[in-house]
Structures are given as structure tokens and as C-alpha cells.
C-alpha atoms as a PDB file:
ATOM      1  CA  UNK A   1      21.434  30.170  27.588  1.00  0.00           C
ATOM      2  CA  UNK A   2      21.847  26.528  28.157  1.00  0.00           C
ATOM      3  CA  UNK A   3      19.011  25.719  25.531  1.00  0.00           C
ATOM      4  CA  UNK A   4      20.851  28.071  22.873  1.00  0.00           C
ATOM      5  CA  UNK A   5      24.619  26.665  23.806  1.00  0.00           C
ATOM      6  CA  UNK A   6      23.263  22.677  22.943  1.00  0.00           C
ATOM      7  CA  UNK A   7      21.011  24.461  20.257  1.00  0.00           C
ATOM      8  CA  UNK A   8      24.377  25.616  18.832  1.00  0.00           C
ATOM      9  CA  UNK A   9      26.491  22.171  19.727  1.00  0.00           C
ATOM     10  CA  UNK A  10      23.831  20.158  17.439  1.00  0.00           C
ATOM     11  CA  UNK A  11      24.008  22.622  14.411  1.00  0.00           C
ATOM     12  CA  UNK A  12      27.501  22.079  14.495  1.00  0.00           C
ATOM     13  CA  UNK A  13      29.198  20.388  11.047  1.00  0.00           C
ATOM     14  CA  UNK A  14      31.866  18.128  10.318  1.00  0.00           C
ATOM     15  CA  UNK A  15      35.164  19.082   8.050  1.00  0.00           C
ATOM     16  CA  UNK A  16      34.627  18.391   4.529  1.00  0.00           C
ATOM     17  CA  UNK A  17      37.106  18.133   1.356  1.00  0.00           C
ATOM     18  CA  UNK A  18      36.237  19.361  -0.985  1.00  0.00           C
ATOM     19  CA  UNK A  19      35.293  17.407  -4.264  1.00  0.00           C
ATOM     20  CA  UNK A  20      34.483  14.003  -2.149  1.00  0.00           C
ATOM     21  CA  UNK A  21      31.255  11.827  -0.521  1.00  0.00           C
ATOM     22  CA  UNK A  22      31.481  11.818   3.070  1.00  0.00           C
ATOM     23  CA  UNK A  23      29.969   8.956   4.598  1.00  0.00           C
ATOM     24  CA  UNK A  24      28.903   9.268   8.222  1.00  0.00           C
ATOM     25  CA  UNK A  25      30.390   6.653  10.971  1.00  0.00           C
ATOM     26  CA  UNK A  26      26.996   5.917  13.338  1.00  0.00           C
ATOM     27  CA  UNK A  27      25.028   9.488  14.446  1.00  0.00           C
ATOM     28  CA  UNK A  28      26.645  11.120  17.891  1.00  0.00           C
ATOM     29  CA  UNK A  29      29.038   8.583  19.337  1.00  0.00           C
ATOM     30  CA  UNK A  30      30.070   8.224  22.777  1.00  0.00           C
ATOM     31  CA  UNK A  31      33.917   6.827  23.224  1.00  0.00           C
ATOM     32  CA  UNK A  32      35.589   7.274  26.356  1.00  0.00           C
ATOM     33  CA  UNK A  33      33.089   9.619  27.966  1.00  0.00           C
ATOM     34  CA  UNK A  34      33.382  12.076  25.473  1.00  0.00           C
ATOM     35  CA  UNK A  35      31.142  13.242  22.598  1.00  0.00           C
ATOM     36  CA  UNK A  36      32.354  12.642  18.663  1.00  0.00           C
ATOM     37  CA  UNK A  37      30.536  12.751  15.186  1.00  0.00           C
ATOM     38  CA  UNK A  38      32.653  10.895  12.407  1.00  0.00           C
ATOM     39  CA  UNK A  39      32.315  10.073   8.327  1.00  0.00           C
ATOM     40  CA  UNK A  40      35.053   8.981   5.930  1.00  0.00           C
ATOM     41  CA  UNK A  41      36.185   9.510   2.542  1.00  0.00           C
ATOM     42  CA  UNK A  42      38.329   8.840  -0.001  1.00  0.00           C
ATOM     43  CA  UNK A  43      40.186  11.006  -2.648  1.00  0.00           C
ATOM     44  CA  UNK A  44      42.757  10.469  -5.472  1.00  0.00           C
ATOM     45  CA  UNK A  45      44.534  13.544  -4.257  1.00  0.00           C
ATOM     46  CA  UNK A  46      48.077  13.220  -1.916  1.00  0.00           C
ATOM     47  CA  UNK A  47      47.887  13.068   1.547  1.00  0.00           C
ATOM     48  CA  UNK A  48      50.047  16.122   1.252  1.00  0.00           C
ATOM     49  CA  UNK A  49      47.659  18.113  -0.679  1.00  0.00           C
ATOM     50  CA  UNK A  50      44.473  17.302   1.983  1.00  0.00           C
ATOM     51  CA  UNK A  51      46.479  18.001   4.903  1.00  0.00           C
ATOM     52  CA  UNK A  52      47.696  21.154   3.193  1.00  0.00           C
ATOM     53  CA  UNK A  53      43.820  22.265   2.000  1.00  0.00           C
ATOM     54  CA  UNK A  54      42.400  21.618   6.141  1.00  0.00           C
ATOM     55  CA  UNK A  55      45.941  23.626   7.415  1.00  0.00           C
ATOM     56  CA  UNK A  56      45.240  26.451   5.661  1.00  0.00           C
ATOM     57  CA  UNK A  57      41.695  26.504   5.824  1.00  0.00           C
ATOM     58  CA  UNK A  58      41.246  26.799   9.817  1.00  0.00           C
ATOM     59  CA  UNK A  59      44.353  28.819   9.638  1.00  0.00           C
ATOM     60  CA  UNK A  60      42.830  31.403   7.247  1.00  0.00           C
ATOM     61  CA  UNK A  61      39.586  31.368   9.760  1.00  0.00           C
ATOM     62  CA  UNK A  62      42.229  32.558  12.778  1.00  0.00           C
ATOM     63  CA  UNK A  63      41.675  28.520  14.581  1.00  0.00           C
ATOM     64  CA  UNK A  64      45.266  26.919  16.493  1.00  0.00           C
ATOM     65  CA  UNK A  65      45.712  24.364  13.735  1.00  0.00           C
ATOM     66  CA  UNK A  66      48.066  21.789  14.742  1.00  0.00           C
ATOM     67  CA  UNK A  67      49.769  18.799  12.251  1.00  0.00           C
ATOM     68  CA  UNK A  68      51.234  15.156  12.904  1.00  0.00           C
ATOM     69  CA  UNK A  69      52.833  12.640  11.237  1.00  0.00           C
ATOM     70  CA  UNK A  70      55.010  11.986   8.259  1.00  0.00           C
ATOM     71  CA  UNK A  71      52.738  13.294   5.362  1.00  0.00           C
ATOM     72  CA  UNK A  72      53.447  10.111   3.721  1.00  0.00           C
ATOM     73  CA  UNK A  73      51.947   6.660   5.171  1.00  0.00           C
ATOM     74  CA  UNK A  74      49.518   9.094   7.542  1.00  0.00           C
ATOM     75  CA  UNK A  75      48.724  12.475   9.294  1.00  0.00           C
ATOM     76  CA  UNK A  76      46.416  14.220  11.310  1.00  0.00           C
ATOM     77  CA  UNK A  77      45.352  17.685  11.042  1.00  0.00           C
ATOM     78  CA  UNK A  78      43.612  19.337  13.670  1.00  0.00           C
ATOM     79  CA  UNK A  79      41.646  23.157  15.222  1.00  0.00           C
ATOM     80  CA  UNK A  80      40.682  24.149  18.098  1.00  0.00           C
ATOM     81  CA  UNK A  81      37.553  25.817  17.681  1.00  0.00           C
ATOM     82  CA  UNK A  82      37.907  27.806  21.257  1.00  0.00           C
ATOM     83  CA  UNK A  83      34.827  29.875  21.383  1.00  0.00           C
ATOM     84  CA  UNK A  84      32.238  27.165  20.448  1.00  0.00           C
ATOM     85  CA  UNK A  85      34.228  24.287  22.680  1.00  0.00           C
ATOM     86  CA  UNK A  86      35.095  21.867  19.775  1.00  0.00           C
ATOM     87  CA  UNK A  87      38.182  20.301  18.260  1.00  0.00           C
ATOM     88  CA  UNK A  88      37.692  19.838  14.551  1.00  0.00           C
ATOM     89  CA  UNK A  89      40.173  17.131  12.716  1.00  0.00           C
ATOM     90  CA  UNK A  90      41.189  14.544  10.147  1.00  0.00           C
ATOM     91  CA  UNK A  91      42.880  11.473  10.097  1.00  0.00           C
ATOM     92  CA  UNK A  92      44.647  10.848   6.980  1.00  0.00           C
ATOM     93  CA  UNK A  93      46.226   7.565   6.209  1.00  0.00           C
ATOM     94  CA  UNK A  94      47.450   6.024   2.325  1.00  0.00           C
ATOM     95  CA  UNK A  95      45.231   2.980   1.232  1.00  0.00           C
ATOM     96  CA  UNK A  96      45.227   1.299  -2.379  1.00  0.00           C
ATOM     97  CA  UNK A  97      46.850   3.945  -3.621  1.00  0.00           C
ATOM     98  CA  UNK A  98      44.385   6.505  -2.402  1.00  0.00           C
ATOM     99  CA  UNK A  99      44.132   8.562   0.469  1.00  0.00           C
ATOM    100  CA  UNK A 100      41.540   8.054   2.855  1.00  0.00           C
ATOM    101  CA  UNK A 101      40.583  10.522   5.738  1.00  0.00           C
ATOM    102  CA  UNK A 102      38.729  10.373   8.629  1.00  0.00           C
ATOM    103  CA  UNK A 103      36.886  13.455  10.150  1.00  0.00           C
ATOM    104  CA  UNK A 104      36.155  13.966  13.653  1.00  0.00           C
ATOM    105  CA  UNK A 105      33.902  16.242  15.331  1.00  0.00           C
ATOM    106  CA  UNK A 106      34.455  16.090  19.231  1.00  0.00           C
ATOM    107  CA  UNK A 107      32.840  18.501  21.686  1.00  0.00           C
ATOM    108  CA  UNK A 108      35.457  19.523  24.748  1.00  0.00           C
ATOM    109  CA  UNK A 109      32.499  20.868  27.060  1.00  0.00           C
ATOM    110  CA  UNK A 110      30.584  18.051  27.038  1.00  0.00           C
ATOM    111  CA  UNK A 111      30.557  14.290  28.480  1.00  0.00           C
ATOM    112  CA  UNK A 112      28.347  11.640  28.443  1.00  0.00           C
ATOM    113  CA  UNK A 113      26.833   9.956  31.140  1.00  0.00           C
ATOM    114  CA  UNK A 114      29.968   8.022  33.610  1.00  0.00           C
ATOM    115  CA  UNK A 115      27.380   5.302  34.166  1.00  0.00           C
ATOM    116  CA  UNK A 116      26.207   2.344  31.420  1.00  0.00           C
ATOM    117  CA  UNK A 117      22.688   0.825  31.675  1.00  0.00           C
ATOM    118  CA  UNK A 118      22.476  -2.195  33.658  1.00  0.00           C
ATOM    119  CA  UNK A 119      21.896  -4.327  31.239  1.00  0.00           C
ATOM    120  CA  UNK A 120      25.223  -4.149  29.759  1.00  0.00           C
ATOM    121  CA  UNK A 121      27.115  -6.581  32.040  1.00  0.00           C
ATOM    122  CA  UNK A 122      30.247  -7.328  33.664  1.00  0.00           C
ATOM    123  CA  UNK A 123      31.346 -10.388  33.728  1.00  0.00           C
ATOM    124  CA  UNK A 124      34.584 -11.823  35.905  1.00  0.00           C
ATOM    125  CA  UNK A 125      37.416 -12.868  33.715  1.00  0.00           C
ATOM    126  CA  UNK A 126      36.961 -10.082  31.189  1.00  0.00           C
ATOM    127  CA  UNK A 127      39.923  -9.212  29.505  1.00  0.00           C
ATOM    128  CA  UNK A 128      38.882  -6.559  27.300  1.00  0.00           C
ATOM    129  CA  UNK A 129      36.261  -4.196  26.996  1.00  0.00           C
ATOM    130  CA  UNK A 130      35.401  -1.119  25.073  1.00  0.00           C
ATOM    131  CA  UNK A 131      32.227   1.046  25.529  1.00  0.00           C
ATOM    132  CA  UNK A 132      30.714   2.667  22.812  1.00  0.00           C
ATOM    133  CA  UNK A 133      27.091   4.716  22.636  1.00  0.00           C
ATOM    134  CA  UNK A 134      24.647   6.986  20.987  1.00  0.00           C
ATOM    135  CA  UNK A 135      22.543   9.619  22.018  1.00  0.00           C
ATOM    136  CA  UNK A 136      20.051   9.729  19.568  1.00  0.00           C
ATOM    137  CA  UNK A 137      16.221   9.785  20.675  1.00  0.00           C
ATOM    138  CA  UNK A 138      14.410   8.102  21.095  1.00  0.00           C
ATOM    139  CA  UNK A 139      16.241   4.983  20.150  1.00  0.00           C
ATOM    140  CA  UNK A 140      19.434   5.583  22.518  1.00  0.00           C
ATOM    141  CA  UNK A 141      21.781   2.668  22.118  1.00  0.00           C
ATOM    142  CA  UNK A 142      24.542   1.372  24.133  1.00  0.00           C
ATOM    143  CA  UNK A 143      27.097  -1.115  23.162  1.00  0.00           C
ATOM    144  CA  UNK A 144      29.858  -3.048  24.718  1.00  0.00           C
ATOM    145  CA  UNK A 145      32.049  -5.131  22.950  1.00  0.00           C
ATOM    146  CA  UNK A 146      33.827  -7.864  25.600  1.00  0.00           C
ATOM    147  CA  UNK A 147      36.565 -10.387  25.710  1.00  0.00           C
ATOM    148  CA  UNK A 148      35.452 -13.315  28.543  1.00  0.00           C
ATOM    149  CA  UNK A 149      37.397 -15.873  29.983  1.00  0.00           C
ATOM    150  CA  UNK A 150      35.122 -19.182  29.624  1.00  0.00           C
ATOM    151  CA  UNK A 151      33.628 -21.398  26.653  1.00  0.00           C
ATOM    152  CA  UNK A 152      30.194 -20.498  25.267  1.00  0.00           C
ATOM    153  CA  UNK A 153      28.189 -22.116  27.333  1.00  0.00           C
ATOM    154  CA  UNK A 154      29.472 -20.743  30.265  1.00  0.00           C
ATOM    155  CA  UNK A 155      29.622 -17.402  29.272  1.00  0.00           C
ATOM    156  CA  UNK A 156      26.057 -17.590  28.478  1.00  0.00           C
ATOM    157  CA  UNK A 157      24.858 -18.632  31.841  1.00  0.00           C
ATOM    158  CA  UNK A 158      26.105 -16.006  33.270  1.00  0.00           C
ATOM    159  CA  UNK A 159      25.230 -13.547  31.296  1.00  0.00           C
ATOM    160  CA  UNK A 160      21.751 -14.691  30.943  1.00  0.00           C
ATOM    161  CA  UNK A 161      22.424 -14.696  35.555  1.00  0.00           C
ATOM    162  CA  UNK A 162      23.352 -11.364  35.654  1.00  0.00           C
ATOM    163  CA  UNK A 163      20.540  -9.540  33.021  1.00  0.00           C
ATOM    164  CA  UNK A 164      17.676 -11.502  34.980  1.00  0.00           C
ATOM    165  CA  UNK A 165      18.903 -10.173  38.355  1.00  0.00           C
ATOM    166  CA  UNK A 166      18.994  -6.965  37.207  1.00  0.00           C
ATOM    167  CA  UNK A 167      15.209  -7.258  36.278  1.00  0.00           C
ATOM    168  CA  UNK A 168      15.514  -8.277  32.623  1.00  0.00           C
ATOM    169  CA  UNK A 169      13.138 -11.385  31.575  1.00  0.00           C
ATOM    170  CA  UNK A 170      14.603 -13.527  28.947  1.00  0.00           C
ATOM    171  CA  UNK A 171      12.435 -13.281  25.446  1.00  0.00           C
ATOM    172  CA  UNK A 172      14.234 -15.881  22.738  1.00  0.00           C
ATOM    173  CA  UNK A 173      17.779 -17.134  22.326  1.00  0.00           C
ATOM    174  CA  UNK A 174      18.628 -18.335  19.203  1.00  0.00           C
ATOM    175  CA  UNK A 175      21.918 -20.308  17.305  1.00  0.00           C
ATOM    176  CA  UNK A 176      23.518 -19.669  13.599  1.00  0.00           C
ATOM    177  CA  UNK A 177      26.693 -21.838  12.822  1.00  0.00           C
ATOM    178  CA  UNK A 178      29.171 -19.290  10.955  1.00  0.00           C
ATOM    179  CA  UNK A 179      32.841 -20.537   9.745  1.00  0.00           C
ATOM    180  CA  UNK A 180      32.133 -23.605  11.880  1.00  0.00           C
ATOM    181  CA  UNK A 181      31.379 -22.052  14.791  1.00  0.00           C
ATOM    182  CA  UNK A 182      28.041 -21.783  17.132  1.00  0.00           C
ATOM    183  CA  UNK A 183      27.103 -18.247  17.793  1.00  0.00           C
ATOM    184  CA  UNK A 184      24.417 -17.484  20.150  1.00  0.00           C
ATOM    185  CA  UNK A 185      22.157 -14.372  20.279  1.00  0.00           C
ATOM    186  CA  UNK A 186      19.905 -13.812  23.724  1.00  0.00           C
ATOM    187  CA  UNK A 187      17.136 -11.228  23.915  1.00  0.00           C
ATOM    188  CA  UNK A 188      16.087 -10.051  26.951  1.00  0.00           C
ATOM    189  CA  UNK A 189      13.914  -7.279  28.034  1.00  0.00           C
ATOM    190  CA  UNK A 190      12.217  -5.238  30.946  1.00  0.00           C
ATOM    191  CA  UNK A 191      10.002  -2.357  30.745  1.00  0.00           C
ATOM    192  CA  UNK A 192      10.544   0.070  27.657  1.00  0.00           C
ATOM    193  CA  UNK A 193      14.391  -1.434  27.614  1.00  0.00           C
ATOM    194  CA  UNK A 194      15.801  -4.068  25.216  1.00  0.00           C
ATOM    195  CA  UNK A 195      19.629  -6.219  25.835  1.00  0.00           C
ATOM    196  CA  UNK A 196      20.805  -8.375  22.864  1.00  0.00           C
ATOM    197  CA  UNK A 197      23.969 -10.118  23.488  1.00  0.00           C
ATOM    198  CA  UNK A 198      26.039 -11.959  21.032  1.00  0.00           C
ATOM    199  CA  UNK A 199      28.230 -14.332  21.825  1.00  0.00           C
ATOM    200  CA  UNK A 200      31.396 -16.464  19.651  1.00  0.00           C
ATOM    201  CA  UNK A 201      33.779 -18.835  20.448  1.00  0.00           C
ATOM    202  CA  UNK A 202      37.403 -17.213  19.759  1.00  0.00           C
ATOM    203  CA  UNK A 203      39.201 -20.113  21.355  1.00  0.00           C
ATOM    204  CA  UNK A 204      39.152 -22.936  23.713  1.00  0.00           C
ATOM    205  CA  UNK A 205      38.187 -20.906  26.922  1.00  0.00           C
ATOM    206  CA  UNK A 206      37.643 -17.623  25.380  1.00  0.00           C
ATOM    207  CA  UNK A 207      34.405 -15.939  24.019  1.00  0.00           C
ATOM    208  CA  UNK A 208      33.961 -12.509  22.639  1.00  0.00           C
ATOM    209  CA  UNK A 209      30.522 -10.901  23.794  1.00  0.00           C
ATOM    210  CA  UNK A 210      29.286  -8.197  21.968  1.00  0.00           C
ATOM    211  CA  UNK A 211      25.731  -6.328  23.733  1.00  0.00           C
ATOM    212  CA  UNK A 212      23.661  -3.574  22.845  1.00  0.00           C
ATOM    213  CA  UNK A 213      21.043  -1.972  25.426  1.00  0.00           C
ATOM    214  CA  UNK A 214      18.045   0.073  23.858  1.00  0.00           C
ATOM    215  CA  UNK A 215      16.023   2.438  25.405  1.00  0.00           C
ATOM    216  CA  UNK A 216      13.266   1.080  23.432  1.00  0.00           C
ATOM    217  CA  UNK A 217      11.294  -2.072  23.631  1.00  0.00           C
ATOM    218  CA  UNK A 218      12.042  -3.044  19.884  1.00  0.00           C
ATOM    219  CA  UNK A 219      15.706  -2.543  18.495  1.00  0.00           C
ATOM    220  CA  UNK A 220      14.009  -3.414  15.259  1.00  0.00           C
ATOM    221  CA  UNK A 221      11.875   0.171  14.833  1.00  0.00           C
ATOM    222  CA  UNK A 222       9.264  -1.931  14.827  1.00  0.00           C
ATOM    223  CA  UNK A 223       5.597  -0.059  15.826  1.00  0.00           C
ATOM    224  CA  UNK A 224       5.688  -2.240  19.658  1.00  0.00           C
ATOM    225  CA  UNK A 225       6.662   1.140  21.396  1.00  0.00           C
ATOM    226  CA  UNK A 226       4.218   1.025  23.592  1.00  0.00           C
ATOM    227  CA  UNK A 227       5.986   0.258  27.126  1.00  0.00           C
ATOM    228  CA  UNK A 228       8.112   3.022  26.023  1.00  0.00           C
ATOM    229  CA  UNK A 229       5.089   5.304  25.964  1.00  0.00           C
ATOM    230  CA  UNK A 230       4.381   4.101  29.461  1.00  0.00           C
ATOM    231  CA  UNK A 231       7.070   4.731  31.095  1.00  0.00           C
ATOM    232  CA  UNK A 232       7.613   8.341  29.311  1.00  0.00           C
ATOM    233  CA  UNK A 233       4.124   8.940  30.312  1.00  0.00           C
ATOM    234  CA  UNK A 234       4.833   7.305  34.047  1.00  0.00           C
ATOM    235  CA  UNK A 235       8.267  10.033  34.139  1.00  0.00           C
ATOM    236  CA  UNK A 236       6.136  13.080  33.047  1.00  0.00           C
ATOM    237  CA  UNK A 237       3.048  12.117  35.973  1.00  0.00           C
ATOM    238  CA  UNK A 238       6.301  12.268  38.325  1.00  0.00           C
ATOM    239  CA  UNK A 239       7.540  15.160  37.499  1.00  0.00           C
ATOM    240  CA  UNK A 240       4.210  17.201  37.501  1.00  0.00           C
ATOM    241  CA  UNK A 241       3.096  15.565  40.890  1.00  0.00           C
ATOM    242  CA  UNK A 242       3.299  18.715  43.558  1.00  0.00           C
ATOM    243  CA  UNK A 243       6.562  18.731  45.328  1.00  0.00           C
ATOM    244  CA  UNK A 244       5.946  17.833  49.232  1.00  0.00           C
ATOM    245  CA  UNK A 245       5.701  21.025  51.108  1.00  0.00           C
ATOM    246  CA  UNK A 246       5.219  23.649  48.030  1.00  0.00           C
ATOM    247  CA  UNK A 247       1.983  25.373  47.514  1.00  0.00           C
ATOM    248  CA  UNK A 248      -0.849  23.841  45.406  1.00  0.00           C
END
């Protein structure tokens, strides 16, 4: 039954308007603990007439169908889909003289893992920092995007502090001057896991630090998978090995 209910979750679509390209935001995101699929598009129509097309829509299909906003600078539409555990929506909002929406697929029954791979960091003096992930194998990717008290070069050293004492070697670090400004990239790995971390000056004693954990040993897709493959390999050994106490 479990197989069949996350069978069921993955089959699951996002709204559509008719008439327009949606284009997808990432694959499954992860914000706030929570599960969402998002795309965007844009139509020539009134905000009026899309908000009035998804209202009666999931209305017409029996779905609570609730509306916000002032139908004129923005608006959001959404269902409860109660029986399959989803909340179905769009964000509408006026742009260029078009209207652009945002649809959200976000699954009520499910949430994502509470704890982040080690090798996104935490750094004291952080004044700002937003979580954001994918569950896609067998590339999973985690990303945190950071505000941190200190100038570049401190920020880096303890960044670079905290990854190796959580078991991550550093691999290459490398500098590109954009707008007149240094920004530094460090790679650093461990076994079948990848960290890159960006960091950039904002101001004097402020950086923004933007990282990204893999669960893959190349964030490129490059063929170099293969301490992946060993420690999938090492997981399945462990979980065939004989329980102690049970019968051969």
C-alpha cells in the first residue's frame, strides 16, 4: 500500500492553462520541510480570466477551491485535493503587461528529511539562511544559500575548518573577479559525496555563501561514479548480512 500511495504521489501533475508553455522550476523541491513541484508561464490573457478558468475548473471537479488577492496587481488560486493529500495552486501576479502565473504542486502527507548533510555548514554570525533541496536519484542535491558575518577570507577558513572536520578533503579552490569583486569557489569531497561552496563579498564584513552537497562524487554528471557505486554496493552487503540472533 505504501509502494502504490508514493507510486500515486509521483504520477501526480501540475495545473496547467490552457493555451501556454509551462516551464518547470528545478524537479521535486524541498522548502521548509515540505515537498513542492513548480513551472511558470506567461499569457496575454487577464489575471481575472486565469484565476476565473483554475476556480471553476477544481470547482467543477467537487475540490475546496479557495481565492486571494485583488485580481488586479496579483492572486492566488488554490484546491485541496483531500483524497490524494495535495494542495494544487497558482500564483498570479501582472508583469509587462502580461500575466504571469506560478503553479505549485505541494504534497500535505509528506516531509522531507528534518536533517541537512553535513557538509552544508553552519557558520557563527549567520544572519540569513534558507534551505532548499531535491530528491531526485541518484544525483540528490542540497543547497543552502547563507548570509555570514566576516570578509572573504575569513569566511573561507572556516568553512574550509568545518567541511574537513566533518571528513571532507579539500579537492581545488579556485578565484573569478566579477563586477570587481573576488569570488571564490572550494570543492571538497569524501566518499561518494561532493560540497561546492561559493563565496562573494556583499560588503565590508559581510559575505554571502551559497553551497550545494551531492550525493554523488561528480556534480558535473561526469562518468567518475564510481565511489558512489561503492558505497551503494557497501549499503546493500549491510543490509543482506544476517541479523545477530535470526536463523541462517
Amino acid at each position: 500500500m505504501l509502494l502504490g500511495a508514493t507510486a500515486a504521489h509521483a504520477q501526480q501533475e501540475l495545473p496547467v492553462y490552457p493555451g501556454t508553455v509551462h516551464t518547470r522550476i528545478g524537479n521535486d523541491l524541498v522548502i521548509a520541510g515540505e515537498y513542492y513541484r513548480m513551472a511558470y508561464f506567461t499569457t496575454d490573457d487577464s489575471m481575472q480570466k486565469v484565476a476565473d478558468y483554475f476556480v471553476k475548473f477544481w470547482r467543477s471537479q467537487g475540490y475546496p477551491t479557495a481565492v486571494d488577492g485583488d485580481l488586479e496587481h496579483e492572486a492566488v488560486v488554490s484546491a485541496l485535493y483531500t483524497r490524494e493529500g495535495l494542495q494544487r495552486g497558482v500564483v498570479l501576479r501582472r508583469h509587462a503587461g502580461k500575466t504571469v502565473g506560478f503553479t505549485v504542486l505541494r504534497d500535505l502527507w509528506v516531509s522531507a528529511p528534518k536533517s541537512p548533510p553535513p557538509g552544508l555548514v553552519k557558520l557563527e554570525g549567520m544572519l540569513y539562511s534558507q534551505d532548499l533541496a531535491t530528491r531526485d536519484a541518484p544525483g540528490s542535491s542540497q543547497n543552502r544559500s547563507s548570509l555570514v558575518e566576516g570578509n572573504l577570507e575569513d569566511v573561507r577558513q572556516r568553512v574550509s575548518q568545518a567541511l574537513v572536520k566533518e571528513g571532507y578533503a579539500p579537492v581545488r579552490q579556485s578565484a573569478l573577479k566579477l563586477g570587481g569583486e573576488t569570488q571564490l569557489t572550494l570543492e571538497h569531497a569524501r566518499k561518494g559525496e561532493q560540497v561546492l561552496t561559493t563565496l562573494r563579498p556583499v560588503e565590508a564584513g559581510l559575505t554571502a555563501m551559497v553551497q550545494m552537497w551531492v550525493g554523488s562524487d561528480r556534480p558535473d554528471g561526469m562518468p567518475n561514479d564510481i565511489a558512489v557505486q561503492e558505497s551503494r554496493q557497501e549499503h546493500q552487503r549491510s543490509k543482506q548480512q544476517p541479523r545477530e540472533g535470526s536463523k541462517p
